[in-house]
Protein backbone atom coordinates (compact mmCIF):
# COMPACT_ATOMS: atom_id res chain seq x y z
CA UNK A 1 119.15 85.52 102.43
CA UNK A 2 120.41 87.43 99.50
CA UNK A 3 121.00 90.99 99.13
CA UNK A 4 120.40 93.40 95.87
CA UNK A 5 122.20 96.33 97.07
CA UNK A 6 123.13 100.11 96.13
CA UNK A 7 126.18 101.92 97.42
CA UNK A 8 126.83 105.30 96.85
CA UNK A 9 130.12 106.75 96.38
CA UNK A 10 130.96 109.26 98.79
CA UNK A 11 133.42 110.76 96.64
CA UNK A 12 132.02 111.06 93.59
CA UNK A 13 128.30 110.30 94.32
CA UNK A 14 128.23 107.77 91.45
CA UNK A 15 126.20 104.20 92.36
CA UNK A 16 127.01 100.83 92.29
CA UNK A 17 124.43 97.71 91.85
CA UNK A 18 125.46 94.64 93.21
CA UNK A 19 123.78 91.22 94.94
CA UNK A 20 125.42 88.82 97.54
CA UNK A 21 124.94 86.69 100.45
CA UNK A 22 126.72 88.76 103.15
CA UNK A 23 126.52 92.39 102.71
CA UNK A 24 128.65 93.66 105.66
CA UNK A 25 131.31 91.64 103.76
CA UNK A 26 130.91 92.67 100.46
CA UNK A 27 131.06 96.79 101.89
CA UNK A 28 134.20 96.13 103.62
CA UNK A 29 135.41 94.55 100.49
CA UNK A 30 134.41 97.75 98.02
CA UNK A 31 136.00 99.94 100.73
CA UNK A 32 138.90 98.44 100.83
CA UNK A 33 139.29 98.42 97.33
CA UNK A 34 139.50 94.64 96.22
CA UNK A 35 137.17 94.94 94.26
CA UNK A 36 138.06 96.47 90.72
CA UNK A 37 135.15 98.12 89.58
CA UNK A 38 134.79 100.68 92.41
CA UNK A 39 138.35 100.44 93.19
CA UNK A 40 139.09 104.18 92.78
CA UNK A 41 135.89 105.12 94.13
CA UNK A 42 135.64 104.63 97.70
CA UNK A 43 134.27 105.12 100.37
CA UNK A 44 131.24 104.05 99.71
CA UNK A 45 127.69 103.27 101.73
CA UNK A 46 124.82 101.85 101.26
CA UNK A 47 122.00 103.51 99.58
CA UNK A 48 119.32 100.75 99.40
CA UNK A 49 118.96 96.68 99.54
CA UNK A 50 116.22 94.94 99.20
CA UNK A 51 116.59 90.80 100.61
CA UNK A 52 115.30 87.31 98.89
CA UNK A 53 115.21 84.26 99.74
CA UNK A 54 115.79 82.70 96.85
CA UNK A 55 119.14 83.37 94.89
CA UNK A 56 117.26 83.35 91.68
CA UNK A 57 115.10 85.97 92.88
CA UNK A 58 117.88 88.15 93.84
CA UNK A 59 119.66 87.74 90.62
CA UNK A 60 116.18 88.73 88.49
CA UNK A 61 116.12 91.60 90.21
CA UNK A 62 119.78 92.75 90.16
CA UNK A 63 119.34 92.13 86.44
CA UNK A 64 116.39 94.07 85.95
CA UNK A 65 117.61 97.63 87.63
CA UNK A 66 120.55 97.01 85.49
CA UNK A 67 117.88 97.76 82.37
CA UNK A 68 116.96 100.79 81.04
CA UNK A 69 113.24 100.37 82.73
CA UNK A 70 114.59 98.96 85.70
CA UNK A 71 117.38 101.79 86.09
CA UNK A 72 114.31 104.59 86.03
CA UNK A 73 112.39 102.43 88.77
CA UNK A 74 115.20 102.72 90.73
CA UNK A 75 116.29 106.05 90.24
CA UNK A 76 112.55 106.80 91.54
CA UNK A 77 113.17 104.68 94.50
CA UNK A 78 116.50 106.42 95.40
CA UNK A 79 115.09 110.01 94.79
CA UNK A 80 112.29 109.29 97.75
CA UNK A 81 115.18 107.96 100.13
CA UNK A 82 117.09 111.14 99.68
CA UNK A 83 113.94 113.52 100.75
């Protein structure tokens, strides 16, 4: 199964988009800072995922919050988690 998933920055609240195949894996990796885009931003948790079974799928999607239309849907999405 693959995994589009949000973190959230817990020291700057900022948000990070991502997709992969093992998820607890991936966190530990943004935590510990290997990985260069949220480097200096960590800790971090996750916000949201959503799972496919099909890579493709996952990718799509990952691509699509990353547009302007997809980035509103999203933001949507986020705001009802928080209340």
């Amino acid at each position: 199964m693959y995994i589009v998933y949000v973190l959230r920055s817990l020291k700057d609240n900022k948000t990070y988009l991502g997709c992969t195949k093992d998820l607890e894996n991936r966190l530990r990796e943004h935590n510990a800072g290997e990985v260069k885009s949220t480097k200096k931003r960590s800790p971090f948790i996750v916000w949201y995922k959503e799972g496919f079974a099909d890579k493709y799928e996952a990718f799509k999607r990952e691509q699509h919050f990353k547009t302007a239309w997809g980035r509103r849907q999203l933001r949507k999405i986020l705001n009802n988690i928080q209340k």
